[in-house]
N, C-alpha and C. Protein backbone atom coordinates (compact mmCIF):
# COMPACT_ATOMS: atom_id res chain seq x y z
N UNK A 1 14.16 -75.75 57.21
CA UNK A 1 12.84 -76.18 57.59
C UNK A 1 12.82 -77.70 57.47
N UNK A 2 11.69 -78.00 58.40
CA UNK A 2 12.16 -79.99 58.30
C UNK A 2 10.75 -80.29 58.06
N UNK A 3 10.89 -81.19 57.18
CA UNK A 3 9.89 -82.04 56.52
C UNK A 3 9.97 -83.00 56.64
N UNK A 4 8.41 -83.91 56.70
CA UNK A 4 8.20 -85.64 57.12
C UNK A 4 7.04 -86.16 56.40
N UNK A 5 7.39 -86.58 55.37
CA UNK A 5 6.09 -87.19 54.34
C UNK A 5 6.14 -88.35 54.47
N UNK A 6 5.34 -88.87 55.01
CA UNK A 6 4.25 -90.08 55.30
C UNK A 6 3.91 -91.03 53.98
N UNK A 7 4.06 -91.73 53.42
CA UNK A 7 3.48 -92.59 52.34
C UNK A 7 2.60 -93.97 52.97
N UNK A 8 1.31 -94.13 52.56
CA UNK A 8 0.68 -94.90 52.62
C UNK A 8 1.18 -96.11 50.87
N UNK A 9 1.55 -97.17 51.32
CA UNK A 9 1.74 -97.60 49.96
C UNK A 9 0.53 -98.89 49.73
N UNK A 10 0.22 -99.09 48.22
CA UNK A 10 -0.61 -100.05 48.14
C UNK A 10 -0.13 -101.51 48.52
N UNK A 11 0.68 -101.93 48.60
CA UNK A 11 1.60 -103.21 48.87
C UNK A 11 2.68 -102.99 50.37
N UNK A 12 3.31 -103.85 50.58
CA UNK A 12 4.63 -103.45 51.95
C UNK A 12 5.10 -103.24 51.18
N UNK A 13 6.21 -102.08 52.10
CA UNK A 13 7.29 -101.83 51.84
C UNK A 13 8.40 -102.74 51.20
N UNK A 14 9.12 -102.10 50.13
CA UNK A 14 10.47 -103.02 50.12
C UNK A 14 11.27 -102.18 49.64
N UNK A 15 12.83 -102.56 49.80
CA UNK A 15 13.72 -101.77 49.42
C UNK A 15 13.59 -100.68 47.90
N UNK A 16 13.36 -100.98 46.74
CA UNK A 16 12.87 -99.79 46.01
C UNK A 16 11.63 -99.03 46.30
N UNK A 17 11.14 -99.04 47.24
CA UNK A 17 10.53 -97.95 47.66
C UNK A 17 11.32 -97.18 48.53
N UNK A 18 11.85 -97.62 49.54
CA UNK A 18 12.73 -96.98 49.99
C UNK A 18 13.81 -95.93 49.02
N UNK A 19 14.00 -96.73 48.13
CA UNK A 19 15.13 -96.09 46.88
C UNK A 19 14.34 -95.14 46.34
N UNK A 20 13.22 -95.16 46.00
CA UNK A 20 12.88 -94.20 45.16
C UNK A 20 11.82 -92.98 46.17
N UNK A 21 11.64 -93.18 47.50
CA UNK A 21 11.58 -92.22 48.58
C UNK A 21 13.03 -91.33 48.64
N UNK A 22 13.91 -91.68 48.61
CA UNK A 22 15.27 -91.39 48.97
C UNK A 22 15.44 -90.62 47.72
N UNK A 23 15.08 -91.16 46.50
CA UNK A 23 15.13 -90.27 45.47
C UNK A 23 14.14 -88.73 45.11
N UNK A 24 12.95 -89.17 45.81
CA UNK A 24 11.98 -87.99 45.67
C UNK A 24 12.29 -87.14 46.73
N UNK A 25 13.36 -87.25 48.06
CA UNK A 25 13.52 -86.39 49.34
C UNK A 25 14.95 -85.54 47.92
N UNK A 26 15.69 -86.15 47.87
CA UNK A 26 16.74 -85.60 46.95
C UNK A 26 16.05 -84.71 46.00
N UNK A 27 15.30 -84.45 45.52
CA UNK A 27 14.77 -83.43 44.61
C UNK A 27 14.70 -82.39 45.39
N UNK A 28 13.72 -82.89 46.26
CA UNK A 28 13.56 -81.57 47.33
C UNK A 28 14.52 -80.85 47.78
N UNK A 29 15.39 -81.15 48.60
CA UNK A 29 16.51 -81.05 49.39
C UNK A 29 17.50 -80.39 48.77
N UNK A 30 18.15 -79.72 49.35
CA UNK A 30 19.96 -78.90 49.16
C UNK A 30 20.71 -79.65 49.70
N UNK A 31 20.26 -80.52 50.88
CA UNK A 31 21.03 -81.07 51.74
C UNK A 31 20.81 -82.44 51.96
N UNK A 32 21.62 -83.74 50.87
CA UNK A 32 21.34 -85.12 51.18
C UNK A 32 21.60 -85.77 52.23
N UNK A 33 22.83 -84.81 53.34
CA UNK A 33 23.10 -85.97 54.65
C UNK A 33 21.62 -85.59 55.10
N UNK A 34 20.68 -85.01 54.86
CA UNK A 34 19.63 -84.79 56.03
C UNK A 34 18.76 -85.28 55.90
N UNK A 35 19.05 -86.47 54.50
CA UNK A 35 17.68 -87.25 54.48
C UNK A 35 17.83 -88.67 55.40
N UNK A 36 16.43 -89.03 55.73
CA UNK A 36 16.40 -90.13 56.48
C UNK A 36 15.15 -91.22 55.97
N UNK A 37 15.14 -92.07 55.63
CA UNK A 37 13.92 -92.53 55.04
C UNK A 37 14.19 -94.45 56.09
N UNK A 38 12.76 -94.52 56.42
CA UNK A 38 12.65 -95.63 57.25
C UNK A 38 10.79 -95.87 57.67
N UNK A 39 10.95 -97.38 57.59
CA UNK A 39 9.72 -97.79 57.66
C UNK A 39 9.22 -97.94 59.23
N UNK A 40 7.92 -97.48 59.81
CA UNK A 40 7.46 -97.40 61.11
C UNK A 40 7.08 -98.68 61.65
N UNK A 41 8.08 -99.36 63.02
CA UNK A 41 8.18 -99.99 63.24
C UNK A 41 6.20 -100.76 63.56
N UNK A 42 5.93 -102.04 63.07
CA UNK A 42 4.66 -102.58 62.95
C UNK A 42 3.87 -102.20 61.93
N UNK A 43 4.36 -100.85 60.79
CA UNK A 43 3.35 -100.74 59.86
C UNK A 43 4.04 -101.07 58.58
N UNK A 44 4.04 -102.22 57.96
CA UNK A 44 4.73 -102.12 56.94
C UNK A 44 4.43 -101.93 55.78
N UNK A 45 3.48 -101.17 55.26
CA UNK A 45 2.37 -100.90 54.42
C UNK A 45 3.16 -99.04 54.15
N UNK A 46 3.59 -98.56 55.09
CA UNK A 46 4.03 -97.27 55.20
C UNK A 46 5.33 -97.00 55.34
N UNK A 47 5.92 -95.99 54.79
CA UNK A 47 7.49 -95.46 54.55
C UNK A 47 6.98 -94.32 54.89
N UNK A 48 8.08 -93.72 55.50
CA UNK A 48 8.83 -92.13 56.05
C UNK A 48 9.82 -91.70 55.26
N UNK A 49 10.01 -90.69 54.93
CA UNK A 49 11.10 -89.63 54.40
C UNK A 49 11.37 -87.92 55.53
N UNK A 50 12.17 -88.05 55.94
CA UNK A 50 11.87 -86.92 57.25
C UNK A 50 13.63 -86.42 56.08
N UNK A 51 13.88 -85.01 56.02
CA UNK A 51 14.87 -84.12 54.98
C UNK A 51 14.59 -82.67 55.49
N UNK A 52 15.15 -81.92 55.65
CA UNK A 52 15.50 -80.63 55.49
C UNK A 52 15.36 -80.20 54.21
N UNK A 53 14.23 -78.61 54.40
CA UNK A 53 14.68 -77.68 52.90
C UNK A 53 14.94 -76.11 53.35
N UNK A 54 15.66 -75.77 52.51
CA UNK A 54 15.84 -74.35 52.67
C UNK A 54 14.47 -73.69 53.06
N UNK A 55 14.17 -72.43 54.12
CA UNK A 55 13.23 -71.96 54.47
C UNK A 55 12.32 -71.17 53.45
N UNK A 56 10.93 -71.18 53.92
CA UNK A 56 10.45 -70.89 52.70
C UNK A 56 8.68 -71.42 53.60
N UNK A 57 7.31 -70.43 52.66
CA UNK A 57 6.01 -70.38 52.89
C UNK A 57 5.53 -72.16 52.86
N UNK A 58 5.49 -72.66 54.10
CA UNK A 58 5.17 -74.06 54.04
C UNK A 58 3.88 -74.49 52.80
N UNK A 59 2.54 -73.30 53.07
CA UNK A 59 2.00 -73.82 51.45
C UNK A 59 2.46 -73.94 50.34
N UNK A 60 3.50 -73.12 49.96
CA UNK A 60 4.36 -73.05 48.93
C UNK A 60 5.16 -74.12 48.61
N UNK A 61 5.61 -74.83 49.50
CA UNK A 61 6.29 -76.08 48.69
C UNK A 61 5.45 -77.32 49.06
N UNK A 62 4.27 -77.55 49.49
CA UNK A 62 3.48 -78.64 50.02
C UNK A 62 3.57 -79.45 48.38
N UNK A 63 2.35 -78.18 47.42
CA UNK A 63 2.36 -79.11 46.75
C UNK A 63 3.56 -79.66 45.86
N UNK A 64 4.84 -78.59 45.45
CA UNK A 64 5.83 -79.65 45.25
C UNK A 64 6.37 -80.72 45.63
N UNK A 65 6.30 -80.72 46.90
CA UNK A 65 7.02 -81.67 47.35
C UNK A 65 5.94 -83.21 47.40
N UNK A 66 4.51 -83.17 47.64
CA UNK A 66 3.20 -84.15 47.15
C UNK A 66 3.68 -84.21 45.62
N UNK A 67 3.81 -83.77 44.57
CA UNK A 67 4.13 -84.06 42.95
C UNK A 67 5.14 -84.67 43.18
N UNK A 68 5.72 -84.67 44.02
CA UNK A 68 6.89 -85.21 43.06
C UNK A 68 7.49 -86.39 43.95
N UNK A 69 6.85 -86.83 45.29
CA UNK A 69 6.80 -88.18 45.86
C UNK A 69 5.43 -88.99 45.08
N UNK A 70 4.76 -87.97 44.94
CA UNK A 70 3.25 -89.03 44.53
C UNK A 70 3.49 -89.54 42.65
N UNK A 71 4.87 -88.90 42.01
CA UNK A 71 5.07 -89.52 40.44
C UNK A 71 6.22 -90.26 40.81
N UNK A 72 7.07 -90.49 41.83
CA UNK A 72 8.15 -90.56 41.89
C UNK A 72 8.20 -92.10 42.67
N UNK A 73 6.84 -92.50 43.33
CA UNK A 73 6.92 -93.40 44.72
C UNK A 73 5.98 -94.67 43.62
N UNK A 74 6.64 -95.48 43.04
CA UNK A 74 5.24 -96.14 42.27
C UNK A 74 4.21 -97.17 42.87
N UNK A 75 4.27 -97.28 44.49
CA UNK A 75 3.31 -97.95 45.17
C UNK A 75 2.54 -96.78 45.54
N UNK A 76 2.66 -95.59 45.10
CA UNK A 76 1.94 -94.48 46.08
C UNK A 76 0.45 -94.38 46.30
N UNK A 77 -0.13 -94.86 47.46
CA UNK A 77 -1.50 -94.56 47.45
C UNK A 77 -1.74 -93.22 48.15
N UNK A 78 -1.74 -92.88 49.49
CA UNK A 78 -1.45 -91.26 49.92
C UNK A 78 -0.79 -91.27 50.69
N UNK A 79 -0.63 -90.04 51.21
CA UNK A 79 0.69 -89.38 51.92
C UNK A 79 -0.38 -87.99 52.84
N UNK A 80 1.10 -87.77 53.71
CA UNK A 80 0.55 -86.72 54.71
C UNK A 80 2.12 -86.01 54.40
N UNK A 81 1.86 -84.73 54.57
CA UNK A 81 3.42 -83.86 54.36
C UNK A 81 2.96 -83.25 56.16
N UNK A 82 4.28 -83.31 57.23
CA UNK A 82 3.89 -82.32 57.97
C UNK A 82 5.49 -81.63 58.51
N UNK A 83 5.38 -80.55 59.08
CA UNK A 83 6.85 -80.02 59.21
C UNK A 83 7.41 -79.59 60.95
N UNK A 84 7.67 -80.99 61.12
CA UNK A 84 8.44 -81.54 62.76
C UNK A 84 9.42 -80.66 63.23
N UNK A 85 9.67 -80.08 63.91
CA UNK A 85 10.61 -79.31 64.94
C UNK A 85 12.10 -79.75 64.66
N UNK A 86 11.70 -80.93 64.70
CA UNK A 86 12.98 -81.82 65.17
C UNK A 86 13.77 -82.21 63.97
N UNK A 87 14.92 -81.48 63.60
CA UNK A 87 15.39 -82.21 62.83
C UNK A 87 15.84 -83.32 62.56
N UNK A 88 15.68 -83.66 61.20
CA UNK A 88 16.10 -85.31 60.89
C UNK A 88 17.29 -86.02 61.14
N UNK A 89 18.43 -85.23 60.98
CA UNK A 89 19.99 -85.11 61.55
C UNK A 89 19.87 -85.24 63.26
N UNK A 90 19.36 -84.71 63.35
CA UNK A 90 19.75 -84.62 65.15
C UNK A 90 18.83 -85.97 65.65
N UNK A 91 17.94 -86.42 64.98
CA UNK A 91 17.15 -87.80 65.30
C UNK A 91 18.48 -88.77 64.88
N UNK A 92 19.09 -88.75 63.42
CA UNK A 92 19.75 -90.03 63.71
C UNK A 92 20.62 -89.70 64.70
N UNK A 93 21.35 -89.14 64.78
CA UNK A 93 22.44 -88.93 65.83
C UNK A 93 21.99 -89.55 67.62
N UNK A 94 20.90 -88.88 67.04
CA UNK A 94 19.81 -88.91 68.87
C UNK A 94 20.21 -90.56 68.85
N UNK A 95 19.43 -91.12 67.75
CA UNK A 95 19.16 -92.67 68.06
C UNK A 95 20.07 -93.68 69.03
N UNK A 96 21.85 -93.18 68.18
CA UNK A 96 23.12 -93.99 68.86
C UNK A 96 22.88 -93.78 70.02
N UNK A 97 22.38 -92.53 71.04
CA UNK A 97 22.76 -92.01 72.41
C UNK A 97 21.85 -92.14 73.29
N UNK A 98 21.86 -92.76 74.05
CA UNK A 98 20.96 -92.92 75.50
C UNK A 98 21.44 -93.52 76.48
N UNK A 99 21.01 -92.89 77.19
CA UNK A 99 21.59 -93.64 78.68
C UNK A 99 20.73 -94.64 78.99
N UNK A 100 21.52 -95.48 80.51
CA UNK A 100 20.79 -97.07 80.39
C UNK A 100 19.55 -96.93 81.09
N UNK A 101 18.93 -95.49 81.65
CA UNK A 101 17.75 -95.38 82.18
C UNK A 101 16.68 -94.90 80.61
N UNK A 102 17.56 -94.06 79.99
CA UNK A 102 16.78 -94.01 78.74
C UNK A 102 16.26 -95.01 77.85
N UNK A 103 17.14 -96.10 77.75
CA UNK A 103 16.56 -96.78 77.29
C UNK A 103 15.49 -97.73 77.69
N UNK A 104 15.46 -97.69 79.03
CA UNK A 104 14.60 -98.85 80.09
C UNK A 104 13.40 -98.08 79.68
N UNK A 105 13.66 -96.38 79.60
CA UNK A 105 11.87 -95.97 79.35
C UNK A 105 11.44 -96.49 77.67
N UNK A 106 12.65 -96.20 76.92
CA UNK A 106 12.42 -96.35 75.54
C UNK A 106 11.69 -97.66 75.08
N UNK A 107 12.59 -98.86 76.05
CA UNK A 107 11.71 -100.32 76.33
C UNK A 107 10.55 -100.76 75.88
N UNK A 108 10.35 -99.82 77.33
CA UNK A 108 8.85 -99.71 78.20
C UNK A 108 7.94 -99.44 77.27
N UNK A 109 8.31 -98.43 76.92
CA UNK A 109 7.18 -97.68 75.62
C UNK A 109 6.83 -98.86 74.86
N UNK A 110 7.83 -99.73 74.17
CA UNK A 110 7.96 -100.06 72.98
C UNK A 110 7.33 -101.72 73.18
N UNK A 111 7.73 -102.04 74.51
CA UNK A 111 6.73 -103.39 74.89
C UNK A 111 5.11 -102.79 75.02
N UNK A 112 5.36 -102.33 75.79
CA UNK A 112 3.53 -101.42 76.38
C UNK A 112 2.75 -101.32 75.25
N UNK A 113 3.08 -100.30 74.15
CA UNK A 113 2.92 -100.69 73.04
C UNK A 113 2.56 -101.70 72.04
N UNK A 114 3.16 -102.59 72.15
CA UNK A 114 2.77 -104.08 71.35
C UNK A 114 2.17 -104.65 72.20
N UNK A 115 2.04 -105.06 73.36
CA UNK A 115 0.82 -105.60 74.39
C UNK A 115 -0.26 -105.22 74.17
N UNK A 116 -0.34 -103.81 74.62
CA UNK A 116 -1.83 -103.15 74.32
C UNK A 116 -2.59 -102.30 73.38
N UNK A 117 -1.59 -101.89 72.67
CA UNK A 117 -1.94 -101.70 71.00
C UNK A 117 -2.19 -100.25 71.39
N UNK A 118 -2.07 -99.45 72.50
CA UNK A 118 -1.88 -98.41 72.60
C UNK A 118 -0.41 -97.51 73.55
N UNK A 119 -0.40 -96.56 73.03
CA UNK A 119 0.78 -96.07 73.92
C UNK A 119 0.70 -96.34 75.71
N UNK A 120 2.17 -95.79 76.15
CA UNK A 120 1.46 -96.08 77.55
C UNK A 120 1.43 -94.68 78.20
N UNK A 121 0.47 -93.91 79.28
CA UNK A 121 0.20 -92.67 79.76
C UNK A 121 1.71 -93.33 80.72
N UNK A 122 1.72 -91.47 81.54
CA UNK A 122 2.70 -91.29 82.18
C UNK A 122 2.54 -91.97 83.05
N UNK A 123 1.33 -92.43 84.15
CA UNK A 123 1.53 -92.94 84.93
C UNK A 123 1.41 -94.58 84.57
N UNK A 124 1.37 -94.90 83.93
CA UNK A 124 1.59 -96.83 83.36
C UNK A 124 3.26 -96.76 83.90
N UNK A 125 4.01 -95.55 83.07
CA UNK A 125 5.49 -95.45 83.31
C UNK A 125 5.93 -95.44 84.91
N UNK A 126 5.28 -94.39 85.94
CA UNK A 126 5.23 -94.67 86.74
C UNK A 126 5.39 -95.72 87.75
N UNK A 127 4.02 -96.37 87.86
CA UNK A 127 3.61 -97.75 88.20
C UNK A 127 4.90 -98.47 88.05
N UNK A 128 5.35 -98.68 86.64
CA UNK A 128 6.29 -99.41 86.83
C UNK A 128 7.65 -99.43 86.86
N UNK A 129 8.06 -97.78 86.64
CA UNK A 129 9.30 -97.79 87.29
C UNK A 129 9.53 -97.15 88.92
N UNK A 130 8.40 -97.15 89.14
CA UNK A 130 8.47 -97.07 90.77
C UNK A 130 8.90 -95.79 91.48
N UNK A 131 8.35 -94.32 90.31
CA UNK A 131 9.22 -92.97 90.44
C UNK A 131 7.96 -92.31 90.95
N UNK A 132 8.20 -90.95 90.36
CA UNK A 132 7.04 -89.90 90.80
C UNK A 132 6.92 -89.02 89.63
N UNK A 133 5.39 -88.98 89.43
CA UNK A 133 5.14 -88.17 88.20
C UNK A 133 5.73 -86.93 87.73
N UNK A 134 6.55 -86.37 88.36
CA UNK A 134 7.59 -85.50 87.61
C UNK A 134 8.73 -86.02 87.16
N UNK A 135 9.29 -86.98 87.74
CA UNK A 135 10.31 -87.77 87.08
C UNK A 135 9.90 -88.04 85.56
N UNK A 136 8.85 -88.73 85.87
CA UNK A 136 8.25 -89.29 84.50
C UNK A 136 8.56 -88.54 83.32
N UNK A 137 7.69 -87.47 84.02
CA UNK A 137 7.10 -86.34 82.91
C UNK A 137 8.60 -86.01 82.28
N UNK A 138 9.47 -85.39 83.34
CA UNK A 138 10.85 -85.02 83.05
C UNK A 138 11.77 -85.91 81.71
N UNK A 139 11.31 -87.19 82.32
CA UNK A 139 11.76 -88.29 81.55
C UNK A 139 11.81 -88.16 79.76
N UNK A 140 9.83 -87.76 79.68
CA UNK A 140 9.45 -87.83 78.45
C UNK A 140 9.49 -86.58 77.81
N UNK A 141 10.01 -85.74 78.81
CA UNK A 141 10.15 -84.31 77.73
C UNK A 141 12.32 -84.33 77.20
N UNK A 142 12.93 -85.21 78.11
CA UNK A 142 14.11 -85.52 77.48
C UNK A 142 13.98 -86.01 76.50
N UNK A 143 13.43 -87.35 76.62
CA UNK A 143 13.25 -88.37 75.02
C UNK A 143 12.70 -87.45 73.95
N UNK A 144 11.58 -86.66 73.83
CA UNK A 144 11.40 -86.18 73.04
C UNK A 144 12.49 -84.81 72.49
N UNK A 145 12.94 -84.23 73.58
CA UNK A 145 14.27 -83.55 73.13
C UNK A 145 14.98 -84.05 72.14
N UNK A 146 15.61 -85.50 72.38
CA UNK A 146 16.70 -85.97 72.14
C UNK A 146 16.19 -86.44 70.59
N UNK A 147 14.98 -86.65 70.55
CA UNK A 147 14.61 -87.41 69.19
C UNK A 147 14.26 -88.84 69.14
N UNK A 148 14.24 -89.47 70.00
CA UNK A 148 13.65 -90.46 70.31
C UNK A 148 12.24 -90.62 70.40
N UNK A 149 11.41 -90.35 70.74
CA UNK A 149 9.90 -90.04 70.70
C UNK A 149 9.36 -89.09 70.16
N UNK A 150 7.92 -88.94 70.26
CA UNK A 150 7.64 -88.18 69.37
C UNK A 150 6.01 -88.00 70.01
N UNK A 151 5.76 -86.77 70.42
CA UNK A 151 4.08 -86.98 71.70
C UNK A 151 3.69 -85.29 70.71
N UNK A 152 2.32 -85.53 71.16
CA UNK A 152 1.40 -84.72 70.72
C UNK A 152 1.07 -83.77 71.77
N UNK A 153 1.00 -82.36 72.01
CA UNK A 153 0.61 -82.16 72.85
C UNK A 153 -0.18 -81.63 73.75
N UNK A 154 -1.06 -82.17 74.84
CA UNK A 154 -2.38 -82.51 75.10
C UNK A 154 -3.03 -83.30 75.20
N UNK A 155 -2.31 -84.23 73.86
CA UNK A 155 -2.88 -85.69 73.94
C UNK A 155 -2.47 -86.59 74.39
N UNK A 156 -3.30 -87.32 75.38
CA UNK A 156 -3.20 -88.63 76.23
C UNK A 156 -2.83 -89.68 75.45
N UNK A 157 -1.83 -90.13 75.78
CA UNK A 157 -1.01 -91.55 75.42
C UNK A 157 -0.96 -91.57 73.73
N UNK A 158 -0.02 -90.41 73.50
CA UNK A 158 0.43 -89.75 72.32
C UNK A 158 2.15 -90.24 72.09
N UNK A 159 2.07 -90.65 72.79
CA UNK A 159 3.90 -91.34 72.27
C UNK A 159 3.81 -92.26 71.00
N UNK A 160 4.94 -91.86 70.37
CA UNK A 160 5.17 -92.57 69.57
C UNK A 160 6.55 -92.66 69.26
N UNK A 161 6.84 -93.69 69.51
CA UNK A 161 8.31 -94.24 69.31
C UNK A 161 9.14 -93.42 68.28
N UNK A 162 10.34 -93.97 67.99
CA UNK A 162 11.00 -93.16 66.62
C UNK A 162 12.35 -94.04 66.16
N UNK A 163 12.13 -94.83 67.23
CA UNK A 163 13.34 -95.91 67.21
C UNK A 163 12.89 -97.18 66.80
N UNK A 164 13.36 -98.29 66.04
CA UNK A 164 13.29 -99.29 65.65
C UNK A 164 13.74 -100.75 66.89
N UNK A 165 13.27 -101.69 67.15
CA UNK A 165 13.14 -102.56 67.97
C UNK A 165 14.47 -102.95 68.02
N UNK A 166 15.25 -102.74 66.91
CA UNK A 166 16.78 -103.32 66.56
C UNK A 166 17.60 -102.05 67.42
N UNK A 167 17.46 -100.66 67.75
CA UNK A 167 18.20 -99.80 68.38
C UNK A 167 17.41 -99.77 69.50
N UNK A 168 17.22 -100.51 70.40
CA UNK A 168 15.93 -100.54 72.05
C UNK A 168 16.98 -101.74 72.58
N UNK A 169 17.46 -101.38 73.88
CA UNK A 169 17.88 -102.24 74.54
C UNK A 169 16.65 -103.64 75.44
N UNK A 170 17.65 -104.51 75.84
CA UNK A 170 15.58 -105.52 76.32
C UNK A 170 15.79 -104.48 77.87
N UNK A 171 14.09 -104.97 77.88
CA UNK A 171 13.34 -104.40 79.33
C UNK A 171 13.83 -105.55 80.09
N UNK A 172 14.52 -104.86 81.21
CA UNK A 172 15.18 -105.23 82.51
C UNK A 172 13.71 -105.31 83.96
């Protein structure tokens, strides 16, 4: 089962938080290659821990797994626990791999984004790569396959990146 706890911290991030996220996913976990802990690109106030646990009644380990990031994290102000499809393993892996059209959308997102402070809908993508709304669409149900994004669904201009500005090739 894959888990992604959210920390809101009172201060930014800095490396011992990171360390001691990495330490509270390790409690949890059977499995340390599957932890991943990384701060969301523009929020630096917030850390991620995304880990695998053996299967099991998701109420049932909520609140362990809240005890023991919320004694364990000492900037901890709150947190969200939620349990993503996508495993954390197959995201880093995802990250190294894209093709050079994947990344032009990955870009796109990721400029569009910092311009307008909101995601961009399918057809912004459109518009400017000059395709047809099934392409698009096609486009963004790969990325989210692959682990690269991350959309809500139903909801309009629900992307959310998953990649860091340092793994995004520049917009061509």
């Amino acid at each position: 089962m894959n888990v992604r706890v959210q920390i809101e911290l009172s201060t930014s991030a800095m490396q011992i938080d990171q360390e001691e996220m990495r330490e509270a996913a390790a409690y949890c976990t059977d499995n340390d290659k599957s932890i991943v802990v990384y701060i969301p690109e523009g929020d630096p106030n917030t850390i991620v821990a995304e880990f695998t646990i053996p299967k099991a009644r998701q109420r049932d380990v909520v609140d362990r797994i809240y005890k023991r990031f919320s004694h364990t994290v000492r900037h901890y102000s709150q947190s969200s626990i939620s349990f993503p499809k996508t495993s954390p393993r197959i995201i880093e892996k995802a990250k190294s791999r894209y093709t050079r059209k994947q990344g032009q959308y990955l870009a796109f997102i990721y400029y569009y984004t910092k311009l307008n402070r909101r995601p961009p809908a399918e057809t912004d993508m459109q518009k400017y790569f000059k395709t047809t709304p099934p392409t698009v669409h096609n486009m963004i149900v790969q990325l989210e396959k692959k682990g690269f994004i991350q959309k809500k669904p139903y909801e309009p201009r629900s992307i959310r990146l998953l990649l860091s500005r340092k793994e995004l090739p520049d917009l061509e």
